[in-house]
C-alpha atoms as a PDB file:
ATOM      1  CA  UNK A   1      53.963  84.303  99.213  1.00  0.00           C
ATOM      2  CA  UNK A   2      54.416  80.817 100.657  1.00  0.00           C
ATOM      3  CA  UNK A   3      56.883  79.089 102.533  1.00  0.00           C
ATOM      4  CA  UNK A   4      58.334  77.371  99.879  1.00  0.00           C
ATOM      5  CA  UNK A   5      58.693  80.511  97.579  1.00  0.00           C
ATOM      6  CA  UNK A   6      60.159  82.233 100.788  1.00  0.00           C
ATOM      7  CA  UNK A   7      63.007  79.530 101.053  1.00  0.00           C
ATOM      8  CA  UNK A   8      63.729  79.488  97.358  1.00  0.00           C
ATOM      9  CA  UNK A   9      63.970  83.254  97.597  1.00  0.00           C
ATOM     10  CA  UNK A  10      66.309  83.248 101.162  1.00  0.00           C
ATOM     11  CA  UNK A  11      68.256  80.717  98.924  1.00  0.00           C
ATOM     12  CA  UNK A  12      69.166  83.223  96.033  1.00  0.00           C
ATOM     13  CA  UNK A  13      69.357  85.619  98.317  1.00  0.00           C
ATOM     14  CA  UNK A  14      71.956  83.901 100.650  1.00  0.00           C
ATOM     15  CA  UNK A  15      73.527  82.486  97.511  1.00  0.00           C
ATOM     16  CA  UNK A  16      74.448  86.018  95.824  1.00  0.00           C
ATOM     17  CA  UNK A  17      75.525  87.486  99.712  1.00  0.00           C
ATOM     18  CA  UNK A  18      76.871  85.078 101.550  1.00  0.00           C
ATOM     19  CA  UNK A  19      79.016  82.675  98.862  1.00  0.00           C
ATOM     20  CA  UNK A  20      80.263  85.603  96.803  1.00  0.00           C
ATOM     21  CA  UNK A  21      84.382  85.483  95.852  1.00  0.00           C
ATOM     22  CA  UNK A  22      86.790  87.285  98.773  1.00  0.00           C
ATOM     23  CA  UNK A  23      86.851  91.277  98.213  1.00  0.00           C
ATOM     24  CA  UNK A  24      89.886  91.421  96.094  1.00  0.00           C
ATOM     25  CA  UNK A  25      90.946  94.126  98.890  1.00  0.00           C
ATOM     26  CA  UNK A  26      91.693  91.399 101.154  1.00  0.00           C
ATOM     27  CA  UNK A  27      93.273  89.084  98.876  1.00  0.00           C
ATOM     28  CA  UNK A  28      97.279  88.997  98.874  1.00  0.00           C
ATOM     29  CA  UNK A  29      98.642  89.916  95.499  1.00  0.00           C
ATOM     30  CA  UNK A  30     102.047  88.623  94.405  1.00  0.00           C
ATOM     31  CA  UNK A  31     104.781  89.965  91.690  1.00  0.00           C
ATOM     32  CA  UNK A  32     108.474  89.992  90.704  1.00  0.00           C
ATOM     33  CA  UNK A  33     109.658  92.903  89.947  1.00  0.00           C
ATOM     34  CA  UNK A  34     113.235  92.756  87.431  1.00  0.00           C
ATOM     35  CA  UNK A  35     115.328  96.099  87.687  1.00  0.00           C
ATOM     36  CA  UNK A  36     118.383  97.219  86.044  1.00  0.00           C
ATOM     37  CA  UNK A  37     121.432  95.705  86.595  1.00  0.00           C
ATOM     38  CA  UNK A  38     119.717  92.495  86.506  1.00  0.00           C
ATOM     39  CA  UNK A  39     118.632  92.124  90.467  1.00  0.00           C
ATOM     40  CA  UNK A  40     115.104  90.600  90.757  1.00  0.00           C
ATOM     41  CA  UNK A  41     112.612  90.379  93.996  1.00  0.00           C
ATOM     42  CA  UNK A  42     109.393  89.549  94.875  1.00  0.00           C
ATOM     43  CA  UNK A  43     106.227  90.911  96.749  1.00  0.00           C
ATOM     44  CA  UNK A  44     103.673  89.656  98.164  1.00  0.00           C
ATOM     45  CA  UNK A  45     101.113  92.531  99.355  1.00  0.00           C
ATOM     46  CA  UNK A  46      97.735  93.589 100.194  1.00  0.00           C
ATOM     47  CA  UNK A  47      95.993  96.553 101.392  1.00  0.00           C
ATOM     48  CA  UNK A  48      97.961  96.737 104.909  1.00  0.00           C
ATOM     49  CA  UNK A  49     100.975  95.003 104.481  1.00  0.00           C
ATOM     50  CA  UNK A  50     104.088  93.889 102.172  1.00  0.00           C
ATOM     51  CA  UNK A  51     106.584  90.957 102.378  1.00  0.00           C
ATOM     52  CA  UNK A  52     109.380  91.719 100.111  1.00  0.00           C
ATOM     53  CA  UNK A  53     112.011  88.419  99.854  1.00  0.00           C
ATOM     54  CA  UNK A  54     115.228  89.447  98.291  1.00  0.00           C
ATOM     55  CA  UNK A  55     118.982  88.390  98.759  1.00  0.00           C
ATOM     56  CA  UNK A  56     117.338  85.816 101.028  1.00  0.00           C
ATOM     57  CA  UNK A  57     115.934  88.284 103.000  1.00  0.00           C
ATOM     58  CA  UNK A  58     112.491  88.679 104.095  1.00  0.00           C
ATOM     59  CA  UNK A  59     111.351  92.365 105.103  1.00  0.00           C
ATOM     60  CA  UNK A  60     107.850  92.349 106.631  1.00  0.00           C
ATOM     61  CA  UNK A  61     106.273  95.833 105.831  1.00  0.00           C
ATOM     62  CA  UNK A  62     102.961  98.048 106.917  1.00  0.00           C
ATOM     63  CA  UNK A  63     101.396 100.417 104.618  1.00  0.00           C
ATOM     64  CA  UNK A  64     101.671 103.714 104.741  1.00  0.00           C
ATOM     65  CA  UNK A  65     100.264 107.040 103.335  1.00  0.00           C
ATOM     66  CA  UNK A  66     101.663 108.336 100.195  1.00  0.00           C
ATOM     67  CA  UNK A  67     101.596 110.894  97.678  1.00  0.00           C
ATOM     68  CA  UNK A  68     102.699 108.773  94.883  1.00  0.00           C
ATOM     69  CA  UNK A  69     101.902 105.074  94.630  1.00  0.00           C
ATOM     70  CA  UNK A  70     101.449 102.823  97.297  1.00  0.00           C
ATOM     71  CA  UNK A  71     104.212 102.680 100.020  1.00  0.00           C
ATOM     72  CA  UNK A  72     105.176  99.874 102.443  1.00  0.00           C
ATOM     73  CA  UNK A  73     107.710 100.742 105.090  1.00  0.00           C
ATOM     74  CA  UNK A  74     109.230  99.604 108.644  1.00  0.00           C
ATOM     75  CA  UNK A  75     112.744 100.548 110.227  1.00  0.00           C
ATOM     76  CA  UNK A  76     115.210 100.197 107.190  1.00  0.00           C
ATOM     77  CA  UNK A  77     113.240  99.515 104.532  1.00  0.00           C
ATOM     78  CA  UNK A  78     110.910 101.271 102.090  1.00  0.00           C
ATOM     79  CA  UNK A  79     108.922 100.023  98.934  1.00  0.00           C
ATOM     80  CA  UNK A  80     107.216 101.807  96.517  1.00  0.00           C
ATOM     81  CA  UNK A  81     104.831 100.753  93.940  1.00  0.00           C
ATOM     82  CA  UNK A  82     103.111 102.649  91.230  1.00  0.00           C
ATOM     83  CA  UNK A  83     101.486 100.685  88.501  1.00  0.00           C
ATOM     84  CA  UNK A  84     104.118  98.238  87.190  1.00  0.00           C
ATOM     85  CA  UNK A  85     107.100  99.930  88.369  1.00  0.00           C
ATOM     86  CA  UNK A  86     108.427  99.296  91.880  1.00  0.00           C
ATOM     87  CA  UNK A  87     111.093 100.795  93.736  1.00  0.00           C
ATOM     88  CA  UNK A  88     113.256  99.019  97.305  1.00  0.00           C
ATOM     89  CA  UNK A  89     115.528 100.562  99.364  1.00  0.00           C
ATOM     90  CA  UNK A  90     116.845  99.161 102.710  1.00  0.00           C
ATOM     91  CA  UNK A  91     119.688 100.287 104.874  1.00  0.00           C
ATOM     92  CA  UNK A  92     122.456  97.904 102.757  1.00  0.00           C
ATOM     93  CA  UNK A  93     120.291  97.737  99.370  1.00  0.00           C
ATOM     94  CA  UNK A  94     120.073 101.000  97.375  1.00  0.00           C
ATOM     95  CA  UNK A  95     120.552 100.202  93.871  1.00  0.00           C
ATOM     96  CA  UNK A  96     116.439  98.502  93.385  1.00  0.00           C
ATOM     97  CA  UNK A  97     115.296 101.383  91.165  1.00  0.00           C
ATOM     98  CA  UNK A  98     113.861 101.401  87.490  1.00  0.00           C
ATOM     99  CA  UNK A  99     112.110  97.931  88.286  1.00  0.00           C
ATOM    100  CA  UNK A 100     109.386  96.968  86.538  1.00  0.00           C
ATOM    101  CA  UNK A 101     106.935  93.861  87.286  1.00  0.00           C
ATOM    102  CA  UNK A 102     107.278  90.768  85.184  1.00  0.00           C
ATOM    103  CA  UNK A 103     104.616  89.598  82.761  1.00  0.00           C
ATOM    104  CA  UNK A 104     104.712  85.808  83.494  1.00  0.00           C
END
């Protein structure tokens, strides 16, 4: 093999490694979520941490382990995801259940 066949194959090569698309593990992923009673908020999330704005409030939130869905928590505030259903609770917001992600 020459040298010029040895670029043109570091080339590909660096081409299909190195300039692939971000793992879609680290990329942030963002959704609304509408619930009953009309009450709406929004996520943004990725493998180790949400940011849930609702009520202008921002909650900043580290994953955790669960048994059911994913689960982002801190002191005072929990959030659940499973699919396309999403359930918030904080110490003065309680009634986020039956929320469901909306299809923009």
């Amino acid at each position: 093999m020459n040298a010029k066949s040895k670029a043109i194959g570091c080339a590909a090569l660096l081409t299909m490694v190195g300039c692939s698309a971000p793992s879609a593990a680290r990329s942030a992923r963002f959704a609304t979520y509408e619930c009953s009673g009309g009450k709406a908020f929004t996520v943004k999330r990725d493998e180790a941490r949400a940011t849930v704005e609702y009520d202008e409030q921002s909650y900043e939130l580290s994953r955790r382990k669960s048994s059911m869905g994913t689960r982002y928590s801190a002191d005072g505030a929990s959030l659940i995801v499973d699919g396309d259903m999403a359930v918030f609770v904080t110490e003065k917001v309680l009634n986020l259940k039956l929320c469901r992600e909306a299809r923009v």
